[in-house]
PDB file of N, CA and C in Angstrom:
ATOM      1  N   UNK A   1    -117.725 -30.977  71.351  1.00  0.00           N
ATOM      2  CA  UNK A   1    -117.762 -32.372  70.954  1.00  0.00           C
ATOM      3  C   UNK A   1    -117.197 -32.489  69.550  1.00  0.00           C
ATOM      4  N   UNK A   2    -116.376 -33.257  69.198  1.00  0.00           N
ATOM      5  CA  UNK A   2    -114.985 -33.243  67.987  1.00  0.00           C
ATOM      6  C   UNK A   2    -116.039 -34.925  67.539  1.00  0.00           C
ATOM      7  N   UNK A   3    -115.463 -34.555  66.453  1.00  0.00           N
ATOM      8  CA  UNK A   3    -116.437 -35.474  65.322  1.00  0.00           C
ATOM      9  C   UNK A   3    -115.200 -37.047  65.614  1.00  0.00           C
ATOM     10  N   UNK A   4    -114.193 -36.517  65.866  1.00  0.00           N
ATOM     11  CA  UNK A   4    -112.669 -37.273  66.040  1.00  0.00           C
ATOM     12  C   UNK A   4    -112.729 -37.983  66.687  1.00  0.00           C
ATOM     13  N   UNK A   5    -113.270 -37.291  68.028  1.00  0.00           N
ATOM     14  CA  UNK A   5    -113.541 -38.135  69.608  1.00  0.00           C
ATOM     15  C   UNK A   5    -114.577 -39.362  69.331  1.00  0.00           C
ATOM     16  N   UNK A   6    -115.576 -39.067  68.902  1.00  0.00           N
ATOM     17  CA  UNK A   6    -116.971 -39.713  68.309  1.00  0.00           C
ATOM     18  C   UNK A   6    -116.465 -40.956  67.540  1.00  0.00           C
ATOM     19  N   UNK A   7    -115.936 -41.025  66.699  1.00  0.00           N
ATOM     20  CA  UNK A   7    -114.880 -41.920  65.494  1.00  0.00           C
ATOM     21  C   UNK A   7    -114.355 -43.018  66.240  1.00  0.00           C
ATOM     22  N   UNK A   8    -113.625 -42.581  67.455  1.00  0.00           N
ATOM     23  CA  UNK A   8    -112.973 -43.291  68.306  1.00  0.00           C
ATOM     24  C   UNK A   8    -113.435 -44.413  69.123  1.00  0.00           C
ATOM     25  N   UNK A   9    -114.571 -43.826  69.647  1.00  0.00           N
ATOM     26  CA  UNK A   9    -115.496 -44.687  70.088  1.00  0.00           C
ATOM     27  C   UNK A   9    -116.180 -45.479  69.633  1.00  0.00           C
ATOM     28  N   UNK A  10    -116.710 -45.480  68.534  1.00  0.00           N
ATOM     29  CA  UNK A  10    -117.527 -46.810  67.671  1.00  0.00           C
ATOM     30  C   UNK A  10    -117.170 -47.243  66.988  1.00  0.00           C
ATOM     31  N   UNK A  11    -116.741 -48.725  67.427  1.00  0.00           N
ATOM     32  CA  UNK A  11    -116.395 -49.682  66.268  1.00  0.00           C
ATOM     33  C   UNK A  11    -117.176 -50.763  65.609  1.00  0.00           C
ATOM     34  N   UNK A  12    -116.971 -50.558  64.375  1.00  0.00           N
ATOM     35  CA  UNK A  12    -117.300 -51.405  63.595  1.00  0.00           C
ATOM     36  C   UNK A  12    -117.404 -52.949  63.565  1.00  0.00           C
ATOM     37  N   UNK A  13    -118.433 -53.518  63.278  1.00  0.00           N
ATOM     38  CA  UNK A  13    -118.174 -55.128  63.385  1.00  0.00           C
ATOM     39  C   UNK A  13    -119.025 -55.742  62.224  1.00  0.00           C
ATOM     40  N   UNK A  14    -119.365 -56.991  62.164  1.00  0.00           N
ATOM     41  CA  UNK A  14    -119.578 -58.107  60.990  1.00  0.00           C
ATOM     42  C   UNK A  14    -121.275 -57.788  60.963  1.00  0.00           C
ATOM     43  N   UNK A  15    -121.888 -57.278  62.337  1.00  0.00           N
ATOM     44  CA  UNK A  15    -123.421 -57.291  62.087  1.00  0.00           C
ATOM     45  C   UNK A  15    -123.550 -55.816  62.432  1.00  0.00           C
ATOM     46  N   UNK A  16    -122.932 -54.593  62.698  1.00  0.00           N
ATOM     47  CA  UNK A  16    -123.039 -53.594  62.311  1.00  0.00           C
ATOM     48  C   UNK A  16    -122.013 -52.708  63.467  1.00  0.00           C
ATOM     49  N   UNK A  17    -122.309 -52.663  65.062  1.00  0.00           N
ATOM     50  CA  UNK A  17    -121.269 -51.245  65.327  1.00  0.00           C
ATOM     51  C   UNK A  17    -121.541 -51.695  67.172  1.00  0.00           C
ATOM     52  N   UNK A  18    -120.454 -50.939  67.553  1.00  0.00           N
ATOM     53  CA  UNK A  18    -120.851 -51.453  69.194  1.00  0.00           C
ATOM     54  C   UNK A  18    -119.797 -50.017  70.019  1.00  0.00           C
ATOM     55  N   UNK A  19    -120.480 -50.255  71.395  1.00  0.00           N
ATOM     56  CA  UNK A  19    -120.012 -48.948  71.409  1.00  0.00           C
ATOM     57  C   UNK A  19    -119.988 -49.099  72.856  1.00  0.00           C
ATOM     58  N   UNK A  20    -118.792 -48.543  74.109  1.00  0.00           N
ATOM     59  CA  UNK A  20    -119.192 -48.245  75.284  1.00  0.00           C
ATOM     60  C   UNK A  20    -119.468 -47.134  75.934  1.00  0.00           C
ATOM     61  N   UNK A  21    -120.346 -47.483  76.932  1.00  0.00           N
ATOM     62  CA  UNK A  21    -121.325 -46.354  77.765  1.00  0.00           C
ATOM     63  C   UNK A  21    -121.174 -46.684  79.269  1.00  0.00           C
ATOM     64  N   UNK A  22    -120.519 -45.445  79.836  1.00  0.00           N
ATOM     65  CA  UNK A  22    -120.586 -45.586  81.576  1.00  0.00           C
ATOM     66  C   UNK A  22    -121.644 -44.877  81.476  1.00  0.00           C
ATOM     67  N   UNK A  23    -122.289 -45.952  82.488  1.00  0.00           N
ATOM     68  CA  UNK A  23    -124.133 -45.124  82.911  1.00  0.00           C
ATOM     69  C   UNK A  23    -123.607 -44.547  84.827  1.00  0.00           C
ATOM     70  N   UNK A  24    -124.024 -43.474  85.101  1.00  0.00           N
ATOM     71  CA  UNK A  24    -124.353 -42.655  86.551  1.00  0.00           C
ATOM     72  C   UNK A  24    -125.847 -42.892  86.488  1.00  0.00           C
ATOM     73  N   UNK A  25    -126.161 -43.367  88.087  1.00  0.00           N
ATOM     74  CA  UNK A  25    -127.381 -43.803  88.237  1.00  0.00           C
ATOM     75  C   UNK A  25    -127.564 -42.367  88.958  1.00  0.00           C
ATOM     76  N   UNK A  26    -129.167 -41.656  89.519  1.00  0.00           N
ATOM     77  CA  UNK A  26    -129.711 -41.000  90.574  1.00  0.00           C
ATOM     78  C   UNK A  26    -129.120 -39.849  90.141  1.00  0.00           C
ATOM     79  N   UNK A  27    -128.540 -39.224  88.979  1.00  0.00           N
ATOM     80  CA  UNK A  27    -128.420 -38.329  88.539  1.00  0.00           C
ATOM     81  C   UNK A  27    -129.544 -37.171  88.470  1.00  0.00           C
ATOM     82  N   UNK A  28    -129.384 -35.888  87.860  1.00  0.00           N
ATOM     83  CA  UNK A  28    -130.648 -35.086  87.625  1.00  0.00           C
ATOM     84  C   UNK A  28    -131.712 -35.073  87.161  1.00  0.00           C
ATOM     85  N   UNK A  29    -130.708 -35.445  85.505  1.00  0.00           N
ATOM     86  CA  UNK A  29    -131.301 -35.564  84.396  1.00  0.00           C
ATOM     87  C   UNK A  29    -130.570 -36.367  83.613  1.00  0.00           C
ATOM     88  N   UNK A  30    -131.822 -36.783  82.241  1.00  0.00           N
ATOM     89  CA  UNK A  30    -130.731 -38.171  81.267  1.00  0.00           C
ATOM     90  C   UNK A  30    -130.388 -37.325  80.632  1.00  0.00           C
ATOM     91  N   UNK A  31    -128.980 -37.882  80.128  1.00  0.00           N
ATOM     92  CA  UNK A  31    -128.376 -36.778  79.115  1.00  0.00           C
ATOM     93  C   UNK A  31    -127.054 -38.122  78.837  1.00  0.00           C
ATOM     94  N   UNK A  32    -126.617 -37.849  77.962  1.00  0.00           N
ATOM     95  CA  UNK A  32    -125.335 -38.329  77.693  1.00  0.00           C
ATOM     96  C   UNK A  32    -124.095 -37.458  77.349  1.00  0.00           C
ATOM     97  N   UNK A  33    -122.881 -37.489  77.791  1.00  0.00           N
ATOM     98  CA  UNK A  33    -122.251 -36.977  78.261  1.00  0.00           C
ATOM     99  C   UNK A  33    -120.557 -37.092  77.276  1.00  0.00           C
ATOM    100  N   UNK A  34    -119.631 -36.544  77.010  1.00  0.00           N
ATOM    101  CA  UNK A  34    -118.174 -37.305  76.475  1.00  0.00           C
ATOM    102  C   UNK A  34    -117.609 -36.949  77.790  1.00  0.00           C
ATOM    103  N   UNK A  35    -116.828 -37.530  78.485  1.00  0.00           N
ATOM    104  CA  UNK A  35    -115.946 -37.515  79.681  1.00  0.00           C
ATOM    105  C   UNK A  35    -114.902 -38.368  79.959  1.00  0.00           C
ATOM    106  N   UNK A  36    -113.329 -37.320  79.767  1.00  0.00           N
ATOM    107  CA  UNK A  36    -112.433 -38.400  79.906  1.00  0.00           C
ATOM    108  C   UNK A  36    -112.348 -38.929  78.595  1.00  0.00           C
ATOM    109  N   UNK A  37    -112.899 -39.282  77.515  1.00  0.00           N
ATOM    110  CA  UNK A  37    -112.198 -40.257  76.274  1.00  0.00           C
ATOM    111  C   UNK A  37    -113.761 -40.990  75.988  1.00  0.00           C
ATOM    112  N   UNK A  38    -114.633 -41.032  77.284  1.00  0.00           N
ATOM    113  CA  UNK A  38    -115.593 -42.017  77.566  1.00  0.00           C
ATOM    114  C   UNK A  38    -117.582 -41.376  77.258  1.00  0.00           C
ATOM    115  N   UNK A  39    -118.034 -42.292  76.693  1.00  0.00           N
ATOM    116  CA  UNK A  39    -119.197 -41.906  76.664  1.00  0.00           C
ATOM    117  C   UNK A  39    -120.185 -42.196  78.045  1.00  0.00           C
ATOM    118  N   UNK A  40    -120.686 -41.039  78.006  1.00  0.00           N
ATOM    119  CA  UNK A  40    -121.047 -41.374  79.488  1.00  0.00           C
ATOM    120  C   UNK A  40    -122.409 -40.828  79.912  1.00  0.00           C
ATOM    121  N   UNK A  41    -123.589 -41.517  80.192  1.00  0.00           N
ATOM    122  CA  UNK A  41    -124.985 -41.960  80.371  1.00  0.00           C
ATOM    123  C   UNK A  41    -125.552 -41.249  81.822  1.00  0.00           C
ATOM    124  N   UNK A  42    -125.996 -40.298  81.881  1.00  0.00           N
ATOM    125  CA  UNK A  42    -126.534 -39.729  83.235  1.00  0.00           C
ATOM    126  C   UNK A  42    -128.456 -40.282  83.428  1.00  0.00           C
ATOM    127  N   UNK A  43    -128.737 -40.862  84.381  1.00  0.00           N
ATOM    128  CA  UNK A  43    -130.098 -41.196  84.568  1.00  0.00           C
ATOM    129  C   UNK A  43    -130.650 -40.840  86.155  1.00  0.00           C
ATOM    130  N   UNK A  44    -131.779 -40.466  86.166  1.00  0.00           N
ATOM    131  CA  UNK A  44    -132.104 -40.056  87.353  1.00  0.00           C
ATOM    132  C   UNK A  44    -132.491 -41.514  87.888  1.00  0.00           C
ATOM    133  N   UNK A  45    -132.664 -42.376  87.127  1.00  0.00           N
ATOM    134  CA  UNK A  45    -133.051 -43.886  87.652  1.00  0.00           C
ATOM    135  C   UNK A  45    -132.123 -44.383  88.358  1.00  0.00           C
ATOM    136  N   UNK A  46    -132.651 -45.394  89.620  1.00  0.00           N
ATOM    137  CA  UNK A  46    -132.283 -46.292  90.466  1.00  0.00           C
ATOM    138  C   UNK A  46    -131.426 -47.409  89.897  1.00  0.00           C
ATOM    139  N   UNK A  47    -130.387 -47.897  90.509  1.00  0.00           N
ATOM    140  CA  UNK A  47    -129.751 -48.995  89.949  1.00  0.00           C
ATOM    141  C   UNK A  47    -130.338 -50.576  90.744  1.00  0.00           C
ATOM    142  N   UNK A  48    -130.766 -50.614  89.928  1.00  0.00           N
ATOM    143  CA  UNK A  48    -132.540 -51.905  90.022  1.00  0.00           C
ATOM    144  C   UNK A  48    -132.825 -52.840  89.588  1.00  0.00           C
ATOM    145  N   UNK A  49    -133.023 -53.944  90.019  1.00  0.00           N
ATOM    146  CA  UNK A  49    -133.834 -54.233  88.690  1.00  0.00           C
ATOM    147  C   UNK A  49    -133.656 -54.200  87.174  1.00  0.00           C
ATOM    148  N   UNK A  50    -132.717 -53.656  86.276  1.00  0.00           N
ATOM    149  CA  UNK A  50    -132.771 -53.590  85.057  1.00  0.00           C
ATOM    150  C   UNK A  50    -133.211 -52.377  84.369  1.00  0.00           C
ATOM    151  N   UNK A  51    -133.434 -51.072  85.289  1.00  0.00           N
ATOM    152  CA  UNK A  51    -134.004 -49.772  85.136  1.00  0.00           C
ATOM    153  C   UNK A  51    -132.882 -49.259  84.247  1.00  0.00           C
ATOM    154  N   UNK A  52    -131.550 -49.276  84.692  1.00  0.00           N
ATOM    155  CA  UNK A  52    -130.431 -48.575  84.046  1.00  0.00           C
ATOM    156  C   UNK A  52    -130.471 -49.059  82.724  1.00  0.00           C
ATOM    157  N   UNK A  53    -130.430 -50.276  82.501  1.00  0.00           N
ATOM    158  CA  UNK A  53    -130.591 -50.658  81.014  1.00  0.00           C
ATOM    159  C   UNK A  53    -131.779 -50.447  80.233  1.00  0.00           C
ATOM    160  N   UNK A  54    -132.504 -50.127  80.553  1.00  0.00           N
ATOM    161  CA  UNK A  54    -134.049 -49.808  80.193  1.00  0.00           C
ATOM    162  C   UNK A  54    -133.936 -48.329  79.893  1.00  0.00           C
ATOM    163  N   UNK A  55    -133.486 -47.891  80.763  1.00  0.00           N
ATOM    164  CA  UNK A  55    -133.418 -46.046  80.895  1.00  0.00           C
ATOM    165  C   UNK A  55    -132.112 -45.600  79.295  1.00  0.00           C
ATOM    166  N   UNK A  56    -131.220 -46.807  79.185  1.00  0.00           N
ATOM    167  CA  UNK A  56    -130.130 -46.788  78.445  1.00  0.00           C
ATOM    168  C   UNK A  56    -131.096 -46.829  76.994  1.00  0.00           C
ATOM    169  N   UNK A  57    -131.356 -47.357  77.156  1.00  0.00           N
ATOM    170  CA  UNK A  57    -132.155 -48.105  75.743  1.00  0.00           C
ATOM    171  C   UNK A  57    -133.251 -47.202  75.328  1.00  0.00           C
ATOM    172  N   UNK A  58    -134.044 -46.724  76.228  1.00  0.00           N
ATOM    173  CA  UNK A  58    -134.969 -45.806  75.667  1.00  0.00           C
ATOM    174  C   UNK A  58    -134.112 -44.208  75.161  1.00  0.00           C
ATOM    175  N   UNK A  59    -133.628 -44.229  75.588  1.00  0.00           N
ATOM    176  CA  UNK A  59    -132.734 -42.800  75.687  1.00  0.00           C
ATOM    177  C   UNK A  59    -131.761 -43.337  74.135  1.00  0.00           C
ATOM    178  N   UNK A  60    -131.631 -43.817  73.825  1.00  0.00           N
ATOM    179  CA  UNK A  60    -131.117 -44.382  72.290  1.00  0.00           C
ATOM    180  C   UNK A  60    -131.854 -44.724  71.695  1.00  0.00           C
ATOM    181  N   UNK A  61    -132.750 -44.791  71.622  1.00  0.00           N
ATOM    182  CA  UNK A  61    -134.263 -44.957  70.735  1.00  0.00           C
ATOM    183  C   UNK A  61    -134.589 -43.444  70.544  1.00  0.00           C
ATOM    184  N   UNK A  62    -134.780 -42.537  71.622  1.00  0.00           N
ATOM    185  CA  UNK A  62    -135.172 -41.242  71.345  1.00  0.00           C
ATOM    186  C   UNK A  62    -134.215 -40.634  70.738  1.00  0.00           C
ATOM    187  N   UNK A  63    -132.455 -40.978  70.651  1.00  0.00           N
ATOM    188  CA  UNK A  63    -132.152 -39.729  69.940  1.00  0.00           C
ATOM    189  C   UNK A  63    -131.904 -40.940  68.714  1.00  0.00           C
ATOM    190  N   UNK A  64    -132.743 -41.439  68.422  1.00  0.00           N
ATOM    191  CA  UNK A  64    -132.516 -41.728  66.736  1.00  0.00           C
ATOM    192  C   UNK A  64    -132.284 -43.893  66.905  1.00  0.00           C
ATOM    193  N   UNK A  65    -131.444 -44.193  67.134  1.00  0.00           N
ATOM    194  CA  UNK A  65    -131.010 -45.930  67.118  1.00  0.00           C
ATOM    195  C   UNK A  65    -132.292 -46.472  66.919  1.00  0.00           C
ATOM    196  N   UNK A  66    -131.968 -47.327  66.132  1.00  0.00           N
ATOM    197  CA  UNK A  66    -133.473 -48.459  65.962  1.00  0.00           C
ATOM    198  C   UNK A  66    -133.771 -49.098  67.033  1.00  0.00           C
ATOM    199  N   UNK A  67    -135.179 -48.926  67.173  1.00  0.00           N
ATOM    200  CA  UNK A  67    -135.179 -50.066  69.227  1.00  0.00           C
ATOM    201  C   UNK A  67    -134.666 -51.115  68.649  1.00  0.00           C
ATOM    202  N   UNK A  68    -135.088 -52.318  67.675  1.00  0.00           N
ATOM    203  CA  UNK A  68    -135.232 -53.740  67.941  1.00  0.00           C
ATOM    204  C   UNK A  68    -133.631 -54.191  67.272  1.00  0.00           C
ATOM    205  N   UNK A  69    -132.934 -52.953  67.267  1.00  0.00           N
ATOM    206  CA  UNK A  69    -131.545 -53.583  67.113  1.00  0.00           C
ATOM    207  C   UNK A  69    -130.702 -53.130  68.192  1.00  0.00           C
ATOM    208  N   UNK A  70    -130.977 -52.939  68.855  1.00  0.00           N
ATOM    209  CA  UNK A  70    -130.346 -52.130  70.311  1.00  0.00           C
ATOM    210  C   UNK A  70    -130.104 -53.390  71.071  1.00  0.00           C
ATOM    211  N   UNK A  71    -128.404 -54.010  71.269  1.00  0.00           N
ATOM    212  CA  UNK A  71    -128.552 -55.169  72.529  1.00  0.00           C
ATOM    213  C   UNK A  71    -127.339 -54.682  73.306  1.00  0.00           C
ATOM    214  N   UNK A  72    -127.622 -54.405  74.558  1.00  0.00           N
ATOM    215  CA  UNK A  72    -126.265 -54.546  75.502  1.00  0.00           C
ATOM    216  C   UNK A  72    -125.579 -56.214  76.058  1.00  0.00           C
ATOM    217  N   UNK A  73    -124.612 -55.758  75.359  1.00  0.00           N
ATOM    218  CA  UNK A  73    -123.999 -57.418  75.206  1.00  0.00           C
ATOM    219  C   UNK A  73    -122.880 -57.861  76.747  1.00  0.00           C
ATOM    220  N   UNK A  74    -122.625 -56.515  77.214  1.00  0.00           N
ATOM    221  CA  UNK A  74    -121.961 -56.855  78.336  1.00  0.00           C
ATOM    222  C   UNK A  74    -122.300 -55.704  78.970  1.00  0.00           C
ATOM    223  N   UNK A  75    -121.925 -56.173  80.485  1.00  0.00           N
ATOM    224  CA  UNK A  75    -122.418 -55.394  81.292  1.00  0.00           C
ATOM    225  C   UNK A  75    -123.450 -54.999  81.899  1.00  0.00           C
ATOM    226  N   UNK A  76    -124.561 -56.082  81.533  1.00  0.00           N
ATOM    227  CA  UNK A  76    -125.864 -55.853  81.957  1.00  0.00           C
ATOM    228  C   UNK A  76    -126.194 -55.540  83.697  1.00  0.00           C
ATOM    229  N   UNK A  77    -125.288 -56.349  84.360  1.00  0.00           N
ATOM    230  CA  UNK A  77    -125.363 -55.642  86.031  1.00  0.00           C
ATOM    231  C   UNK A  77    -123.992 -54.866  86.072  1.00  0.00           C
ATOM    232  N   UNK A  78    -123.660 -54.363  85.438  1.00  0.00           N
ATOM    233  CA  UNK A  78    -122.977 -53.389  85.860  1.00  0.00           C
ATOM    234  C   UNK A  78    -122.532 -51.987  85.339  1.00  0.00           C
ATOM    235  N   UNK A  79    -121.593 -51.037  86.105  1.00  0.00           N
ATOM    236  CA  UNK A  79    -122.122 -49.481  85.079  1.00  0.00           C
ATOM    237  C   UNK A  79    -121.165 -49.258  83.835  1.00  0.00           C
ATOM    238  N   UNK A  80    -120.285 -50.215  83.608  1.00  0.00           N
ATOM    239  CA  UNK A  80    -120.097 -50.100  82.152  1.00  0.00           C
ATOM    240  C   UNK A  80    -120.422 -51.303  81.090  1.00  0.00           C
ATOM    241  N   UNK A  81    -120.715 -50.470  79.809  1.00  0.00           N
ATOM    242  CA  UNK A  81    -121.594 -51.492  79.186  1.00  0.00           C
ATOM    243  C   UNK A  81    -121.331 -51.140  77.925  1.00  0.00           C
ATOM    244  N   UNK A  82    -121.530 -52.606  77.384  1.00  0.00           N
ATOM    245  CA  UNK A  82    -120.903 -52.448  75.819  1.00  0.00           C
ATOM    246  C   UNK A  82    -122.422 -52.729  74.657  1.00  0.00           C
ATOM    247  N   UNK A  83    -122.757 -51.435  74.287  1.00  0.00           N
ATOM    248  CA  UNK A  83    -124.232 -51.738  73.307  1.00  0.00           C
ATOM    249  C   UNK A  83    -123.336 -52.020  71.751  1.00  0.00           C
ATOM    250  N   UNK A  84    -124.303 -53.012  71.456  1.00  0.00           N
ATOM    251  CA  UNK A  84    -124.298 -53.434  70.125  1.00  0.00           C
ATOM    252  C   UNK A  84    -125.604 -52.794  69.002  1.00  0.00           C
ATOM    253  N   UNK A  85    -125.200 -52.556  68.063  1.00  0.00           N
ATOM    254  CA  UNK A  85    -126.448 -51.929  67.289  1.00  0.00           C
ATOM    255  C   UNK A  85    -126.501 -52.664  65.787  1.00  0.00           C
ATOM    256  N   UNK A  86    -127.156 -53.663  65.476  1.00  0.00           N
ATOM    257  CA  UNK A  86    -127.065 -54.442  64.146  1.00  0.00           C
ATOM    258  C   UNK A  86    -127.533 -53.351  63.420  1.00  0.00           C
ATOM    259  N   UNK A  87    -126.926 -53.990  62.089  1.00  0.00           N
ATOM    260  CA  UNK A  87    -127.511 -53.552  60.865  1.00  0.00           C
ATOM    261  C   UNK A  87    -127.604 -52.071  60.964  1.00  0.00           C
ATOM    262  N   UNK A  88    -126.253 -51.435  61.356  1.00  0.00           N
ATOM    263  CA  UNK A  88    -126.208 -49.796  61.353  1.00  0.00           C
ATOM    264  C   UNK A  88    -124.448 -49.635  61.088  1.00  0.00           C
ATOM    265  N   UNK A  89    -124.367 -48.967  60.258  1.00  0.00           N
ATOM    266  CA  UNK A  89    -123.278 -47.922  60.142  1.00  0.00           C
ATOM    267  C   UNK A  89    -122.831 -47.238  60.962  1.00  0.00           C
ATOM    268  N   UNK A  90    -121.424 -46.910  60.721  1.00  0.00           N
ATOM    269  CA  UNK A  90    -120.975 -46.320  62.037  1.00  0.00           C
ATOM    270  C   UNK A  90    -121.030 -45.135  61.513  1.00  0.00           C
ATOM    271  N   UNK A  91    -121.311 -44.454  60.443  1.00  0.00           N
ATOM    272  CA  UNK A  91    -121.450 -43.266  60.180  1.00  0.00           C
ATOM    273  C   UNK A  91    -122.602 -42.866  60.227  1.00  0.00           C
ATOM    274  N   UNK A  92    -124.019 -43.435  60.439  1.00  0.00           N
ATOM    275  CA  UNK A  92    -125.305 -43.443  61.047  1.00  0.00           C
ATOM    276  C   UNK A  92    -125.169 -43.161  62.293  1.00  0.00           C
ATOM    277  N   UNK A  93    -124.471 -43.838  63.288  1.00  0.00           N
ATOM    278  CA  UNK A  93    -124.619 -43.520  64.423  1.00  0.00           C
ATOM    279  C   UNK A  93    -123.757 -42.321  64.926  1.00  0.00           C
ATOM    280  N   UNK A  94    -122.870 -42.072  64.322  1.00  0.00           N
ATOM    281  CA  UNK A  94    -122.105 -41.126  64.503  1.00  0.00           C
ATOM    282  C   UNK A  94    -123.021 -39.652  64.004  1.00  0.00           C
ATOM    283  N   UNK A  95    -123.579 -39.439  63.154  1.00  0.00           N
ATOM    284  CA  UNK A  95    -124.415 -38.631  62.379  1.00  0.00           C
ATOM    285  C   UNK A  95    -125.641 -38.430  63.934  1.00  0.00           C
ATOM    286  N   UNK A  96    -125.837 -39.599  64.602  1.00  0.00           N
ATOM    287  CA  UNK A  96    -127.103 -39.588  65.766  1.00  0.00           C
ATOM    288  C   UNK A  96    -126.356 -38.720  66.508  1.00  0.00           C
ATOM    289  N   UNK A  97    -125.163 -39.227  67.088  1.00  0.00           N
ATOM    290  CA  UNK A  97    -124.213 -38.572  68.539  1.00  0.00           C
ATOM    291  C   UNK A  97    -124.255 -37.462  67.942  1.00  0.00           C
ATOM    292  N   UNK A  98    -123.653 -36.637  66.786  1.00  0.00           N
ATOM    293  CA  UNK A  98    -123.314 -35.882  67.149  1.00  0.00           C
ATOM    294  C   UNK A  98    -124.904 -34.262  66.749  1.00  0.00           C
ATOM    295  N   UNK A  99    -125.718 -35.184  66.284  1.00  0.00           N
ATOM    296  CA  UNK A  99    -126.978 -34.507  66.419  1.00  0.00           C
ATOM    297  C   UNK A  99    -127.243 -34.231  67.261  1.00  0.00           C
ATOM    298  N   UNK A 100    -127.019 -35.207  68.237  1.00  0.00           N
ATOM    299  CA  UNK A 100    -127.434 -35.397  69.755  1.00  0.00           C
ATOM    300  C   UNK A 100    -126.776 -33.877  70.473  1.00  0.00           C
ATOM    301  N   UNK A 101    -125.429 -34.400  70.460  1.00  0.00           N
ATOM    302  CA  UNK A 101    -124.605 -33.376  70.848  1.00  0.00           C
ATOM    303  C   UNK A 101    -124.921 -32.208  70.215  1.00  0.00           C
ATOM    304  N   UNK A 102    -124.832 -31.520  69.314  1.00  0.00           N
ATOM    305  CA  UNK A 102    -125.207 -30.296  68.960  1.00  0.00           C
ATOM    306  C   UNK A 102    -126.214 -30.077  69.452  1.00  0.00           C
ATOM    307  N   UNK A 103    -127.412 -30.324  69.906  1.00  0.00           N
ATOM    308  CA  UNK A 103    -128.277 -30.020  69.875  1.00  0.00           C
ATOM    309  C   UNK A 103    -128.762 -29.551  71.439  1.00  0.00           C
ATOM    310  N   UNK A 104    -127.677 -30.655  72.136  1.00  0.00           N
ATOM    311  CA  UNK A 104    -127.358 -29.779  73.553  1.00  0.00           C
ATOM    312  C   UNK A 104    -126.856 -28.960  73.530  1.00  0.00           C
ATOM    313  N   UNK A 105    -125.562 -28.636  72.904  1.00  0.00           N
ATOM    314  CA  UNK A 105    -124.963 -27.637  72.875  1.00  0.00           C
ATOM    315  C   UNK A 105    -126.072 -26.130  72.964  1.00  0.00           C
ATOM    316  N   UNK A 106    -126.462 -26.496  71.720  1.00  0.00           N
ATOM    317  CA  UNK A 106    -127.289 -25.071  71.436  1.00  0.00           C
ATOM    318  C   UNK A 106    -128.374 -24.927  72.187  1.00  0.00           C
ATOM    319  N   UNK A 107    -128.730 -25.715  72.849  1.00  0.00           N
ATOM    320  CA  UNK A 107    -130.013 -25.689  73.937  1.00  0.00           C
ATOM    321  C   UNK A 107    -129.107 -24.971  75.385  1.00  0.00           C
ATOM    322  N   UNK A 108    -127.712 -25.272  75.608  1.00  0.00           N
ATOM    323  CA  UNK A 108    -127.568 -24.816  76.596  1.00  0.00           C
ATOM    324  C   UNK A 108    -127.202 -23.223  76.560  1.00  0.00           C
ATOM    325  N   UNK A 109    -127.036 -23.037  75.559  1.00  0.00           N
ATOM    326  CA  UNK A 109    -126.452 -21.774  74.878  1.00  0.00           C
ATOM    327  C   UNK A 109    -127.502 -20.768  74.652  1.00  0.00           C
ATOM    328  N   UNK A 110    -128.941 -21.059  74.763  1.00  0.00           N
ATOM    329  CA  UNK A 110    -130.396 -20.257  74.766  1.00  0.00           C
ATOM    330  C   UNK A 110    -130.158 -19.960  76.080  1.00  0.00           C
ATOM    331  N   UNK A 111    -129.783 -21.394  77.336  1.00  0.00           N
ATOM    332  CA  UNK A 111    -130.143 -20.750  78.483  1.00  0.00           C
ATOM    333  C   UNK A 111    -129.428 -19.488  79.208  1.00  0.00           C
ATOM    334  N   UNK A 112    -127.930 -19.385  78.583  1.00  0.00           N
ATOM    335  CA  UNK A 112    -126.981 -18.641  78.904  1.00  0.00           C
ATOM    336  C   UNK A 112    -127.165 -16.975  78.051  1.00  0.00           C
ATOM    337  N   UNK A 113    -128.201 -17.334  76.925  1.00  0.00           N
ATOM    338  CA  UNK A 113    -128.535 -16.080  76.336  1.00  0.00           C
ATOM    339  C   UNK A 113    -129.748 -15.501  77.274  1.00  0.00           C
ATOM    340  N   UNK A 114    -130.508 -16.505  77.998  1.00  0.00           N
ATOM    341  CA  UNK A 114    -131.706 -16.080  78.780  1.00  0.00           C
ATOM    342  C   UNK A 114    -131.944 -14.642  79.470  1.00  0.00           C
TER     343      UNK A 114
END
């Protein structure tokens, strides 16, 4: 995961940064993913009801994003989606991804030392 690729993807705006996410529903496990150019959202959740966006949102709360600035502004019924994040830097969130990312990395890299 290239700090470059990351850059690319979040842009900047007047109330802070926005960003797109293809979500895969009935997946294994949540994880987020770079694929293709694209950020990309794996959930074992049903496409429902509002689960995918729920599942989206908590899963960006845990690796770091403020909940009560978290809005998906498009795409709410469908699997690509454009989140908005007020009052954040794009070098904040970029600093999250790629925490994020490293941190899989090296988790998958224990299992391969196993």
């Amino acid at each position: 995961m290239s700090e470059r690729e990351l850059i690319k993807l979040i842009e900047e705006t007047k109330q802070g940064l926005r960003f797109k996410v293809i979500v895969k529903s009935e997946e294994k496990e949540e994880k987020l993913l770079l694929e293709g150019g694209d950020l990309v959202f794996t959930t074992p959740e049903v496409d429902v009801a509002g689960r995918l966006n729920a599942a989206l949102k908590r899963f960006l709360v845990k690796i770091g994003f403020p909940q009560n600035r978290i809005e998906i502004t498009y795409g709410c019924k469908k699997k690509t989606k454009i989140i908005e994040v007020k009052d954040m830097s794009k070098e904040d969130a970029l600093k999250l991804l790629l925490d994020y990312f490293r941190s899989m990395h090296k988790s998958q890299s224990n299992i391969y030392e196993s």
